[in-house]
PDB file of N, CA and C in Angstrom:
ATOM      1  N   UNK A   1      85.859 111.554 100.170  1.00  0.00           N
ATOM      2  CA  UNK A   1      85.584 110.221  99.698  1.00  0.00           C
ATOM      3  C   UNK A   1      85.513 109.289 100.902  1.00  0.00           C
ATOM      4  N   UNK A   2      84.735 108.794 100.677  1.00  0.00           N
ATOM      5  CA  UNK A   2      84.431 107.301 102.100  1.00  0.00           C
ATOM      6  C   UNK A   2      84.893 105.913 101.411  1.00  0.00           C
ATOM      7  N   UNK A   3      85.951 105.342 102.526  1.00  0.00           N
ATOM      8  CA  UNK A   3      86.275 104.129 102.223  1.00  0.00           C
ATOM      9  C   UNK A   3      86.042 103.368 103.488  1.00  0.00           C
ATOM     10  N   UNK A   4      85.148 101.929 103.195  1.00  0.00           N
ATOM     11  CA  UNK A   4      84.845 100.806 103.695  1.00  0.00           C
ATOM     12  C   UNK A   4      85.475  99.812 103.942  1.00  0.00           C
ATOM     13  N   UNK A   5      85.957  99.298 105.177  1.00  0.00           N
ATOM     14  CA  UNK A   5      86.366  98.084 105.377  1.00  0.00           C
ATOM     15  C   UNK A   5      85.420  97.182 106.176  1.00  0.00           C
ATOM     16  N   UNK A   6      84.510  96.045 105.070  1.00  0.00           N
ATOM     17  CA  UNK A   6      83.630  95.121 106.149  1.00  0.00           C
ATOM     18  C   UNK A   6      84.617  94.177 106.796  1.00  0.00           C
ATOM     19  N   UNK A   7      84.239  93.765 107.816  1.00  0.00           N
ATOM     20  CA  UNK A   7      84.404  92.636 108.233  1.00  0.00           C
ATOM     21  C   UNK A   7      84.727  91.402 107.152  1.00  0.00           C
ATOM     22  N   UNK A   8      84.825  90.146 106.940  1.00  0.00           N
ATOM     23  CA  UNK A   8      85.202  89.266 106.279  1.00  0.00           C
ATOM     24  C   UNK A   8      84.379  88.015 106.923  1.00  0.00           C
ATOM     25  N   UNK A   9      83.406  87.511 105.416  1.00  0.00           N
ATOM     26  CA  UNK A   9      82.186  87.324 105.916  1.00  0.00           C
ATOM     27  C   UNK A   9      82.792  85.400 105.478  1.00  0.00           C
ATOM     28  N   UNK A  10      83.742  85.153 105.166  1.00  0.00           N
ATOM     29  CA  UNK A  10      84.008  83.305 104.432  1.00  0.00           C
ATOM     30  C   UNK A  10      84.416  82.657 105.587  1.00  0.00           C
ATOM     31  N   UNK A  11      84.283  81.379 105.737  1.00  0.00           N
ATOM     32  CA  UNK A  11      84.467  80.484 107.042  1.00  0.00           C
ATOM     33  C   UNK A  11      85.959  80.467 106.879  1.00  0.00           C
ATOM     34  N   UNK A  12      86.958  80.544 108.396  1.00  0.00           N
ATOM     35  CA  UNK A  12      88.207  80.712 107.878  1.00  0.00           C
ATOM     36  C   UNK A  12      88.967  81.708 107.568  1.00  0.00           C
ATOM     37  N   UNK A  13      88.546  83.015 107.346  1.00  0.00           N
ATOM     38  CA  UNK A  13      89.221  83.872 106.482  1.00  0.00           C
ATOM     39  C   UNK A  13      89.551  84.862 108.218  1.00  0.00           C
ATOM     40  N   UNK A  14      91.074  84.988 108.486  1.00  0.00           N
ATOM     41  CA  UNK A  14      90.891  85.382 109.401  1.00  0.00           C
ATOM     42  C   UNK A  14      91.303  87.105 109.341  1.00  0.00           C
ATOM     43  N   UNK A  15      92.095  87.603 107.881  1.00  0.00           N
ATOM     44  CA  UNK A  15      92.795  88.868 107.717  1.00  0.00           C
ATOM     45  C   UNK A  15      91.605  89.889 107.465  1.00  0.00           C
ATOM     46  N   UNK A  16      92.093  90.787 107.504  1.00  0.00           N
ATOM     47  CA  UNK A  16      91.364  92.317 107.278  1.00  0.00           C
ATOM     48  C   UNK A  16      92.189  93.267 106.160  1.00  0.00           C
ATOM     49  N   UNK A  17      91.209  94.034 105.390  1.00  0.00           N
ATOM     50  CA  UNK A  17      91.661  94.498 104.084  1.00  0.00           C
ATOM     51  C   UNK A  17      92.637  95.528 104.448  1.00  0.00           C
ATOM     52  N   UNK A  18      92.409  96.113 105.556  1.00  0.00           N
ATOM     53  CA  UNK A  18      93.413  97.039 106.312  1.00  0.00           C
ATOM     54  C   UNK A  18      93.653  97.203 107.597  1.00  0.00           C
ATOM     55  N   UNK A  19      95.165  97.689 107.861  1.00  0.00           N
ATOM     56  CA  UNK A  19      95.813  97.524 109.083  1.00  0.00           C
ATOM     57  C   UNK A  19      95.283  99.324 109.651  1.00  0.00           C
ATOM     58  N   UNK A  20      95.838  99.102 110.916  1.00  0.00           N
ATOM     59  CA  UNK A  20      95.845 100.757 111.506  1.00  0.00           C
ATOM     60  C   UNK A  20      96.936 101.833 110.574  1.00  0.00           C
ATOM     61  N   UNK A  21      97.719 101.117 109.820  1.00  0.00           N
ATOM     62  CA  UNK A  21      99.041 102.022 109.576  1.00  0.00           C
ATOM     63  C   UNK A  21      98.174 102.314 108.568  1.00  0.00           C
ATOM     64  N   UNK A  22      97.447 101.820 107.384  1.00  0.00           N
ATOM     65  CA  UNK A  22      97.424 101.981 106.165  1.00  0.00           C
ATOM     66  C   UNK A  22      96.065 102.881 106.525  1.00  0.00           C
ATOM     67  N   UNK A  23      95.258 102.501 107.461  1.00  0.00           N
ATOM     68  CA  UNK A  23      94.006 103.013 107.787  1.00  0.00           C
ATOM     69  C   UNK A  23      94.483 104.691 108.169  1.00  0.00           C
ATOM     70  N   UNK A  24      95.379 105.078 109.065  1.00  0.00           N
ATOM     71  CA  UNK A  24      95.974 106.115 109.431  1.00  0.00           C
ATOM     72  C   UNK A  24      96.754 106.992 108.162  1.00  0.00           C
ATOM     73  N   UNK A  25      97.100 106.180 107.139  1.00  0.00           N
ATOM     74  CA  UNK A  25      97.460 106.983 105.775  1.00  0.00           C
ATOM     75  C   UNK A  25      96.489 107.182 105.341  1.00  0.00           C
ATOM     76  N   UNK A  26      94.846 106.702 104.746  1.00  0.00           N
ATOM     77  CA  UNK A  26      94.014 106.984 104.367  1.00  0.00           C
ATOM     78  C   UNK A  26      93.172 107.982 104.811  1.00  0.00           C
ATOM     79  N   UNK A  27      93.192 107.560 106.163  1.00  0.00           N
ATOM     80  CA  UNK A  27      92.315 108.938 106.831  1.00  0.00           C
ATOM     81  C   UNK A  27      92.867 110.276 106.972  1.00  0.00           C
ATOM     82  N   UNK A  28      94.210 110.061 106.380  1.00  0.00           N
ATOM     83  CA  UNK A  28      94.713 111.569 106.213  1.00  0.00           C
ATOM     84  C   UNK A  28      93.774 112.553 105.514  1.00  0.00           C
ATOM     85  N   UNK A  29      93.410 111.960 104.234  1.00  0.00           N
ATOM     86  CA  UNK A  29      92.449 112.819 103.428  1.00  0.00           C
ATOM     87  C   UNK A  29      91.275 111.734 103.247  1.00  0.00           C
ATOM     88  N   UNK A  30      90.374 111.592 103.781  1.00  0.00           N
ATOM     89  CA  UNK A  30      89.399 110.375 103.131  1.00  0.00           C
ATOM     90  C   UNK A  30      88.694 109.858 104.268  1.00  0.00           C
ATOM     91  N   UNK A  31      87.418 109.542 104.553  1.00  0.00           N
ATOM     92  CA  UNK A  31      86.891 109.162 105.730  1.00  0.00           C
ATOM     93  C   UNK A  31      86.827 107.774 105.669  1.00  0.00           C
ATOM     94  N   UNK A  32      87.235 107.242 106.720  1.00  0.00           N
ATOM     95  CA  UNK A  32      87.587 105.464 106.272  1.00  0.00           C
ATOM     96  C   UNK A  32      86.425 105.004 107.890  1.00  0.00           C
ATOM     97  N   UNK A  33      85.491 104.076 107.254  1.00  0.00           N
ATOM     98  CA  UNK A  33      84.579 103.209 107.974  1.00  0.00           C
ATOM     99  C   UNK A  33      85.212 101.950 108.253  1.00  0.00           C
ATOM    100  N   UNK A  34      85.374 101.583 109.149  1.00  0.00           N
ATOM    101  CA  UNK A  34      85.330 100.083 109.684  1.00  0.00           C
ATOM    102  C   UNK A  34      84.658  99.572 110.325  1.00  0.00           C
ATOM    103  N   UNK A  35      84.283  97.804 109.837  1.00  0.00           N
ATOM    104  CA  UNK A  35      82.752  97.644 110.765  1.00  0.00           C
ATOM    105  C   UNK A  35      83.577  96.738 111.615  1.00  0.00           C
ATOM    106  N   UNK A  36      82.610  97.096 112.927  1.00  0.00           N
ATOM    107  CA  UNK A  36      83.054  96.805 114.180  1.00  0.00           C
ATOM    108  C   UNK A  36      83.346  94.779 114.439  1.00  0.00           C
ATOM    109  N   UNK A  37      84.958  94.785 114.931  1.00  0.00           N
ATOM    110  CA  UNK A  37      85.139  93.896 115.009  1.00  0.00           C
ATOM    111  C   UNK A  37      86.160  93.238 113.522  1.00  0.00           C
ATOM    112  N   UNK A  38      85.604  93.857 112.649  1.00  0.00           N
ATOM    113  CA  UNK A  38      86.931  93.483 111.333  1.00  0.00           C
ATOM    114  C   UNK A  38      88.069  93.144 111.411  1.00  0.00           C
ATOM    115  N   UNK A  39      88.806  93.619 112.301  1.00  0.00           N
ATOM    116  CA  UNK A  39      90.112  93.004 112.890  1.00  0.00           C
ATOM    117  C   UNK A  39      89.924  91.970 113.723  1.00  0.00           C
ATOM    118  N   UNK A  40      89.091  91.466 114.129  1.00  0.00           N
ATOM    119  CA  UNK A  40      89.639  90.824 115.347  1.00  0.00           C
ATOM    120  C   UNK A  40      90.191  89.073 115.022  1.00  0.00           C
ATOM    121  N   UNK A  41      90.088  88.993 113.840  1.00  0.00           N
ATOM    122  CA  UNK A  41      90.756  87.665 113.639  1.00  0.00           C
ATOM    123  C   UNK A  41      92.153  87.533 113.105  1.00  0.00           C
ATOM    124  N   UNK A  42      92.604  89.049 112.952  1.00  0.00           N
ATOM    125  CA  UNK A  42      94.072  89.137 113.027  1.00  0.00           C
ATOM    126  C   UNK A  42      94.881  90.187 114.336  1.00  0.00           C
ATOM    127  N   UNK A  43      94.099  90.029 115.525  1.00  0.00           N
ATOM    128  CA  UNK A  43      94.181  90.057 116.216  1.00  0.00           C
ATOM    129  C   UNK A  43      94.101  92.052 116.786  1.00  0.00           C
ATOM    130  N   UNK A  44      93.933  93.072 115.647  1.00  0.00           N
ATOM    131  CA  UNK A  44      93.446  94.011 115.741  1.00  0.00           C
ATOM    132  C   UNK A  44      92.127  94.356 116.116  1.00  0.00           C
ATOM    133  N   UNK A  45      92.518  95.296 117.378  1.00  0.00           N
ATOM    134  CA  UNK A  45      91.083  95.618 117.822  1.00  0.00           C
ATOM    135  C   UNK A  45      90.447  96.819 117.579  1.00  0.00           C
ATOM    136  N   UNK A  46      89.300  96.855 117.463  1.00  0.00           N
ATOM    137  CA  UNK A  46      88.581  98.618 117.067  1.00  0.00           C
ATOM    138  C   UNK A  46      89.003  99.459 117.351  1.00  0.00           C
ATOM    139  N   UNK A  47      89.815  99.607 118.775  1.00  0.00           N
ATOM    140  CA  UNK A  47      90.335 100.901 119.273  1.00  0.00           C
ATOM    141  C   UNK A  47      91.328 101.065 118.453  1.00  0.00           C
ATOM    142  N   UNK A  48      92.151 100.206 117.848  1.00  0.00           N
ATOM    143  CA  UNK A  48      93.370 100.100 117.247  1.00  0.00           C
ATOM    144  C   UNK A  48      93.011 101.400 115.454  1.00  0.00           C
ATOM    145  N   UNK A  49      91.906 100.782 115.491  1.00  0.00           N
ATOM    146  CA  UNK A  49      91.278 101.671 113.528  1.00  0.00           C
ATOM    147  C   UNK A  49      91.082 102.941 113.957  1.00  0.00           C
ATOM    148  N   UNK A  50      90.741 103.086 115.435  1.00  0.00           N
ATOM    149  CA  UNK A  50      90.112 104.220 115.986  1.00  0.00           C
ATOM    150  C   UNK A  50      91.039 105.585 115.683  1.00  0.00           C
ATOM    151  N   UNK A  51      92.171 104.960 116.752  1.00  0.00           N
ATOM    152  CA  UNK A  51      93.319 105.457 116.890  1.00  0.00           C
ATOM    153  C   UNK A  51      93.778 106.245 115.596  1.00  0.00           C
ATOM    154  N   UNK A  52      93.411 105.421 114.637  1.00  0.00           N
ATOM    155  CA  UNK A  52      94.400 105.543 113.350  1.00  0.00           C
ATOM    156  C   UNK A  52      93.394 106.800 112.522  1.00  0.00           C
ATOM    157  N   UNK A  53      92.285 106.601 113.001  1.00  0.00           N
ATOM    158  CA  UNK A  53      91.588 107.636 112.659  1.00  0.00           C
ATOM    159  C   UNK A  53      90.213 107.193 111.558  1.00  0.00           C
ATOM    160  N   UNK A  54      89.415 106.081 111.865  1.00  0.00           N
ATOM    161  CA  UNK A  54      88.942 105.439 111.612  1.00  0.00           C
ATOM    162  C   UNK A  54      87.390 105.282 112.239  1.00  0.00           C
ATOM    163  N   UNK A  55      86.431 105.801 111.499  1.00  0.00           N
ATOM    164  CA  UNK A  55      85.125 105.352 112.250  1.00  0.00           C
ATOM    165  C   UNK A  55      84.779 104.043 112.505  1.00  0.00           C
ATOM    166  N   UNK A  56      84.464 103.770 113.775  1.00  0.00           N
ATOM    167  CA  UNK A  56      83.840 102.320 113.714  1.00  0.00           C
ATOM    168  C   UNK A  56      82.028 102.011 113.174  1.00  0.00           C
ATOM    169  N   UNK A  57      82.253 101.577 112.711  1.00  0.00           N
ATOM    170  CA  UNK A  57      80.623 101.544 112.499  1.00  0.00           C
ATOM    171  C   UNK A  57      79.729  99.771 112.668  1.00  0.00           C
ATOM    172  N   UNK A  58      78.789 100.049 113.191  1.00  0.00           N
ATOM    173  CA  UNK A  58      78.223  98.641 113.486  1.00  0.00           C
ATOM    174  C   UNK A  58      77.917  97.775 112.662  1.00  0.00           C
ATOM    175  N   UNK A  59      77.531  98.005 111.841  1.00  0.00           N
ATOM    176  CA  UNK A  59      76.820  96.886 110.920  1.00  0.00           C
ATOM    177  C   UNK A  59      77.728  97.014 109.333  1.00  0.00           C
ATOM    178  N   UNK A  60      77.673  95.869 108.694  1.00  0.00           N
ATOM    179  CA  UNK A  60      78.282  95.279 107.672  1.00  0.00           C
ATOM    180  C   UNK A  60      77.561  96.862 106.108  1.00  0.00           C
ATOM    181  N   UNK A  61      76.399  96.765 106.373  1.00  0.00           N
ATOM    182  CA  UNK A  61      76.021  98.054 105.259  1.00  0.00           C
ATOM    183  C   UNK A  61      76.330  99.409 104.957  1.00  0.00           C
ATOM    184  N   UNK A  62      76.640  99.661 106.513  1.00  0.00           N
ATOM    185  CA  UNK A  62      77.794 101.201 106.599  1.00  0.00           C
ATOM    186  C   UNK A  62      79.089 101.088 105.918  1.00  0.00           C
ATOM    187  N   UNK A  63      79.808 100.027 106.133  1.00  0.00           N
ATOM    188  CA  UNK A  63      81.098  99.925 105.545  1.00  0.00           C
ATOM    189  C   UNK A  63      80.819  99.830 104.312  1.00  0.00           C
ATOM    190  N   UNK A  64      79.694  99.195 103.567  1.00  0.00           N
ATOM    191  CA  UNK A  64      79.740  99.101 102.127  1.00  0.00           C
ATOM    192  C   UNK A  64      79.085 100.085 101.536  1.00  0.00           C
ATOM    193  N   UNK A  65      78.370 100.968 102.140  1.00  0.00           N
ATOM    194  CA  UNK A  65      78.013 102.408 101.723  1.00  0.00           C
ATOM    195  C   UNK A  65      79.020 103.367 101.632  1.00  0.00           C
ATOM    196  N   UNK A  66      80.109 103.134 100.698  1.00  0.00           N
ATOM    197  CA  UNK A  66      80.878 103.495 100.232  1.00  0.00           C
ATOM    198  C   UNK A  66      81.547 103.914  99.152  1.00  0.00           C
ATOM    199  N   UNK A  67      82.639 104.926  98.737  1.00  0.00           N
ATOM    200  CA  UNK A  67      82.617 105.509  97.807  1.00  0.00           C
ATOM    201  C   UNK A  67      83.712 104.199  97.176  1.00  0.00           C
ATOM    202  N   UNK A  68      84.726 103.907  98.266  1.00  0.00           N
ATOM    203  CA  UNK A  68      86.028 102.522  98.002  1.00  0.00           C
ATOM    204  C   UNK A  68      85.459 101.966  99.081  1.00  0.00           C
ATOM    205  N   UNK A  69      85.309 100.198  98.336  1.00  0.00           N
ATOM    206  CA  UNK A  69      85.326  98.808  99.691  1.00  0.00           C
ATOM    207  C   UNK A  69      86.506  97.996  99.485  1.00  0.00           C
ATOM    208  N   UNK A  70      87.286  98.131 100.730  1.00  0.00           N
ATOM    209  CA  UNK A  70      88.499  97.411 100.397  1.00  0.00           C
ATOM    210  C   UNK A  70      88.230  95.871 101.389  1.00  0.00           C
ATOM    211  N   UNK A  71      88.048  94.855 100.257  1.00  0.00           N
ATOM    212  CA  UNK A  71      88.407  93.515 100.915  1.00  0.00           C
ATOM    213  C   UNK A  71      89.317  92.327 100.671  1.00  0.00           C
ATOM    214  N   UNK A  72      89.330  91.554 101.901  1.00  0.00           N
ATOM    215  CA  UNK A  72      90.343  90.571 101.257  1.00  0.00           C
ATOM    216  C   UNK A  72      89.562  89.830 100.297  1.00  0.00           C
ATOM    217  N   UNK A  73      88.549  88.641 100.816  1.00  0.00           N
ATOM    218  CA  UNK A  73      87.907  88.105 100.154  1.00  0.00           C
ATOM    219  C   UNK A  73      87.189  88.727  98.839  1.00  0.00           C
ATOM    220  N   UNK A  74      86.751  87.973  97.673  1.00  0.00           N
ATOM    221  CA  UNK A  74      85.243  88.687  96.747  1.00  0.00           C
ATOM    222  C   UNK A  74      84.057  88.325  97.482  1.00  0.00           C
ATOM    223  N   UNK A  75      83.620  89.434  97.331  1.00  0.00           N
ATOM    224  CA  UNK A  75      82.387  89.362  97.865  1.00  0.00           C
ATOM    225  C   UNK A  75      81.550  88.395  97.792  1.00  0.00           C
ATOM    226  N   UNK A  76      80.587  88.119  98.548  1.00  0.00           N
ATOM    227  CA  UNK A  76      79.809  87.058  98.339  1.00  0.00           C
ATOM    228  C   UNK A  76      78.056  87.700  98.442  1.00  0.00           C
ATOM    229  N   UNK A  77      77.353  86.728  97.911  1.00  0.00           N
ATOM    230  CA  UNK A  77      76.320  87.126  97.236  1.00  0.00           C
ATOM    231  C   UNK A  77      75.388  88.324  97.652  1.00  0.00           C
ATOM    232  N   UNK A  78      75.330  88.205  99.490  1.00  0.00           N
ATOM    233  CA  UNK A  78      74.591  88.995 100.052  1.00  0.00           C
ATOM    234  C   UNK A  78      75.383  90.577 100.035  1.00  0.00           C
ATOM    235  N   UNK A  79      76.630  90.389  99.764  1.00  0.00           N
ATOM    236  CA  UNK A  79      77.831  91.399  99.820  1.00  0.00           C
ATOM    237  C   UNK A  79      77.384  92.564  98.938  1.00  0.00           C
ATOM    238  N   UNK A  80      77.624  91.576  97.654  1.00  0.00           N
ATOM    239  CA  UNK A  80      77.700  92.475  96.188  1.00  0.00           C
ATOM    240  C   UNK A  80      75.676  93.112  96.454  1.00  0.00           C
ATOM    241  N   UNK A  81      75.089  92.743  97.133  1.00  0.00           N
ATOM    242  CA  UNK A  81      73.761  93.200  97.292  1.00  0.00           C
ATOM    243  C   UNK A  81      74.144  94.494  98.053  1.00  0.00           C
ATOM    244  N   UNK A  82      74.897  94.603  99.087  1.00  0.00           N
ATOM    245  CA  UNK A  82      75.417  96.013 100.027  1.00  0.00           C
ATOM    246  C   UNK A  82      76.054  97.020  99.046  1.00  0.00           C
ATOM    247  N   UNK A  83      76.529  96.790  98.430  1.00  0.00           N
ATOM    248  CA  UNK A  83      77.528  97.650  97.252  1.00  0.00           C
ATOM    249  C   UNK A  83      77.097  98.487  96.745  1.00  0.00           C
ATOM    250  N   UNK A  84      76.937  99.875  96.863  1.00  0.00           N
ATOM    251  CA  UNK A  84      76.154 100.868  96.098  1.00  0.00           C
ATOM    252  C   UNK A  84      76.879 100.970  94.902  1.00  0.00           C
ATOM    253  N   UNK A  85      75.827 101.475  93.417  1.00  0.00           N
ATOM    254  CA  UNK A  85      76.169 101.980  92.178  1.00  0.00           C
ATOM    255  C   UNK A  85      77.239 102.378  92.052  1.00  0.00           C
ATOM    256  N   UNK A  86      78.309 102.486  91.134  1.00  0.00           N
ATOM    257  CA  UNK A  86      78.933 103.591  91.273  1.00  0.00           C
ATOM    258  C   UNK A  86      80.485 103.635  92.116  1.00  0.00           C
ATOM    259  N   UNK A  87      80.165 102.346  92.976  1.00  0.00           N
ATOM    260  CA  UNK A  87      81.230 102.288  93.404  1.00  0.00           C
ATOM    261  C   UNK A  87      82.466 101.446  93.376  1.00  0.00           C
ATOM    262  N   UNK A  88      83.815 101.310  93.919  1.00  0.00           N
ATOM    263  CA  UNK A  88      85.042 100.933  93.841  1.00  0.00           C
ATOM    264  C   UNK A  88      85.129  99.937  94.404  1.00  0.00           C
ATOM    265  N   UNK A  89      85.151  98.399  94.114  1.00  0.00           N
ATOM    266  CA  UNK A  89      85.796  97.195  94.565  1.00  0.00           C
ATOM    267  C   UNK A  89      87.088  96.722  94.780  1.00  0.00           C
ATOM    268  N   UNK A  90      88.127  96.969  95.853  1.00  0.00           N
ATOM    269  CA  UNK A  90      89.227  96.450  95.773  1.00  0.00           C
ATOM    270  C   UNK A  90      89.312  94.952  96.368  1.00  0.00           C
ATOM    271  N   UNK A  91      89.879  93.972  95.878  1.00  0.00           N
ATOM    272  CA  UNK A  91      90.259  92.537  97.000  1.00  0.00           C
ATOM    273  C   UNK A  91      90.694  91.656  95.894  1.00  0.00           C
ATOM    274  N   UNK A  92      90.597  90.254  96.610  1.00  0.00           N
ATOM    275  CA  UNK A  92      91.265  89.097  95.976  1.00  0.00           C
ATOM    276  C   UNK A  92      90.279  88.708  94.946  1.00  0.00           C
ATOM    277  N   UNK A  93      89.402  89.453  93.738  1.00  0.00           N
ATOM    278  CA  UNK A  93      88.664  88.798  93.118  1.00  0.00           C
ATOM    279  C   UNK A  93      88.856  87.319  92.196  1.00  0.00           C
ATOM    280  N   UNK A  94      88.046  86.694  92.044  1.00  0.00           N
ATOM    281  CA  UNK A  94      88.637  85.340  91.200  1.00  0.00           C
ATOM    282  C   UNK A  94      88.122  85.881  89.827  1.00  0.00           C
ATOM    283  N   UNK A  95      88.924  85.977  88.554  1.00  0.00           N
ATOM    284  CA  UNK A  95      88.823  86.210  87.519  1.00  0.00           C
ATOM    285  C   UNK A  95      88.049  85.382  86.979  1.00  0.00           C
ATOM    286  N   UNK A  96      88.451  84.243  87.728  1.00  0.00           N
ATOM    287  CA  UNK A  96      87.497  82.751  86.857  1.00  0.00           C
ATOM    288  C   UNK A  96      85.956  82.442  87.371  1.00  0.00           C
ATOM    289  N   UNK A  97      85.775  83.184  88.194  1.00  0.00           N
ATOM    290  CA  UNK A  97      84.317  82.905  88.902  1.00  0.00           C
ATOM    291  C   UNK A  97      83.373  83.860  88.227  1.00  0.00           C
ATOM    292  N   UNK A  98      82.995  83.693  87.135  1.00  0.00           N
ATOM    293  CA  UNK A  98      82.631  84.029  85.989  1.00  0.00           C
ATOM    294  C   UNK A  98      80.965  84.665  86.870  1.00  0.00           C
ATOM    295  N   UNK A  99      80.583  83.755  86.703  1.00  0.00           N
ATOM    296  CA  UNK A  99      78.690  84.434  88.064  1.00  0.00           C
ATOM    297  C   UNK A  99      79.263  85.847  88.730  1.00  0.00           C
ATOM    298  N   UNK A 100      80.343  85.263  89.612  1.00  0.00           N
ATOM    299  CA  UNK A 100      81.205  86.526  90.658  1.00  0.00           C
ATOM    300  C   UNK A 100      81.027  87.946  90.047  1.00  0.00           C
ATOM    301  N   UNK A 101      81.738  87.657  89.335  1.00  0.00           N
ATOM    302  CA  UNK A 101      82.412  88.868  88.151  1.00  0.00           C
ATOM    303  C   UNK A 101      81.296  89.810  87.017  1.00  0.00           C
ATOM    304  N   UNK A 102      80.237  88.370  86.900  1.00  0.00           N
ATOM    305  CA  UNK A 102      79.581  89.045  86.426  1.00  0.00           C
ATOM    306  C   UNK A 102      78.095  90.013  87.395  1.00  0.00           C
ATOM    307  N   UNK A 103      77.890  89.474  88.477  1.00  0.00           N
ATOM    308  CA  UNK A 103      77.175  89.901  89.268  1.00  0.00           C
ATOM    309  C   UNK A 103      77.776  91.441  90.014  1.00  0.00           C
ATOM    310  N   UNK A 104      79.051  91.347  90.177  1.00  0.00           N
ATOM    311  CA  UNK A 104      79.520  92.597  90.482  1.00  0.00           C
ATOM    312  C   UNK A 104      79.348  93.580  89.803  1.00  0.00           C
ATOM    313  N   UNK A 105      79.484  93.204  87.862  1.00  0.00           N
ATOM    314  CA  UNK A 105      79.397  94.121  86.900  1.00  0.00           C
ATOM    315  C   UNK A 105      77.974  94.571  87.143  1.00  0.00           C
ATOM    316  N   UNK A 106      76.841  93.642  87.180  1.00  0.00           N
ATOM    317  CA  UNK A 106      75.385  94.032  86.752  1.00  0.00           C
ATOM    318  C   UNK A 106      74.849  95.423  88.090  1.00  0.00           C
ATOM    319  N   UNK A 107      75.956  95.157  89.091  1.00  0.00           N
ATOM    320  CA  UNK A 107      75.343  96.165  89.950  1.00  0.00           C
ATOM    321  C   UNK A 107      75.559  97.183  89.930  1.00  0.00           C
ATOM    322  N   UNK A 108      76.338  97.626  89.140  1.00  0.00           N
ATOM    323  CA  UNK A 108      77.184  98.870  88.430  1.00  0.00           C
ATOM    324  C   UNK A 108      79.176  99.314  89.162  1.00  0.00           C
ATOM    325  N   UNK A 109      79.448  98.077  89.433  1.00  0.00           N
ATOM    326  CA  UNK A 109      80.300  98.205  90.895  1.00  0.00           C
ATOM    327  C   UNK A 109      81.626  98.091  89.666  1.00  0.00           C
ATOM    328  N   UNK A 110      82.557  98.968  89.872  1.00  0.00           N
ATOM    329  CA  UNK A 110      83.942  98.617  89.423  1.00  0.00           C
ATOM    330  C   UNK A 110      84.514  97.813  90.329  1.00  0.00           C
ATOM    331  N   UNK A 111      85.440  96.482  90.014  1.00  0.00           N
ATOM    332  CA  UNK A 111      85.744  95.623  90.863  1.00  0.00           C
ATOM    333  C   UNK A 111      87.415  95.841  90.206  1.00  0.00           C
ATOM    334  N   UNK A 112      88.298  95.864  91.079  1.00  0.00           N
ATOM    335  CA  UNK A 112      89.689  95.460  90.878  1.00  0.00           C
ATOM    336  C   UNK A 112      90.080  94.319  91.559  1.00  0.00           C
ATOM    337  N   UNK A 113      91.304  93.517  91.112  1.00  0.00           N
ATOM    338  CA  UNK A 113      91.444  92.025  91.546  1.00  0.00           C
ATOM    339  C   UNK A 113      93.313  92.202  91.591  1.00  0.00           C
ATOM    340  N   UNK A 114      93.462  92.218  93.246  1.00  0.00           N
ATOM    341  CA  UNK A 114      94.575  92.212  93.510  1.00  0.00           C
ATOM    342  C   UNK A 114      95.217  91.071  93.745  1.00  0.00           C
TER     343      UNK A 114
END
C-alpha cells in the first residue's frame, strides 16, 4: 500500500501530516511518499523522512497518487483534483464545508476528519 504526504498547500499552515517517527512506523510495511520539502515549515528536513524510510518525491501529484493521503489541512480545490478514485483521505476535514465534503465525495475519495 502507498501512503502520501503532500506538502501543505494554505497560507500559514506551517505542520506536516507526518513526523520521521510515525513515517518510520509506516514504512515498516507500506511505501510512504513524501513530497519534497513537506517538512520544512516545521522545521523537518527531507533527509530526516529519508532516514525514516521514506521516498522523497518531487512534485505534489506523486504524493497524492496514493493508496492513503495523510494531511493536515482539507484539501483544496486543485488537491481533491490530484486524488485518485478509490482512495483514503486522512486530515482536519471541516464537516461544515459542505462544497468541501461534497467535492471529495464526487471524486470517489473516502475522506476521514480527524
Amino acid at each position: 500500500m502507498k501512503i502520501g504526504v503532500p506538502a501543505e498547500v494554505r497560507a500559514g499552515e506551517t505542520r506536516v501530516a507526518a513526523t520521521p517517527e510515525t513515517v518510520k512506523k509506516l514504512a515498516a510495511k507500506h511505501s510512504v511518499l513524501v513530497q519534497a520539502g513537506a517538512g520544512a515549515g516545521s522545521s523537518i528536513p527531507d533527509r530526516d523522512f529519508e532516514a525514516a524510510g521514506a521516498q522523497i518525491v518531487a512534485r505534489a501529484e506523486a504524493a497524492y497518487d496514493a493508496d492513503i493521503v495523510l494531511k493536515v489541512r482539507a484539501p483544496e480545490a486543485a488537491e481533491i483534483a490530484m486524488l485518485k478514485s478509490g482512495s483514503v483521505l486522512l486530515g482536519l476535514l471541516n464537516p461544515y464545508d459542505s462544497a468541501g465534503v461534497e467535492a471529495i465525495a464526487k471524486s470517489g475519495v473516502t475522506g476521514f476528519s480527524m
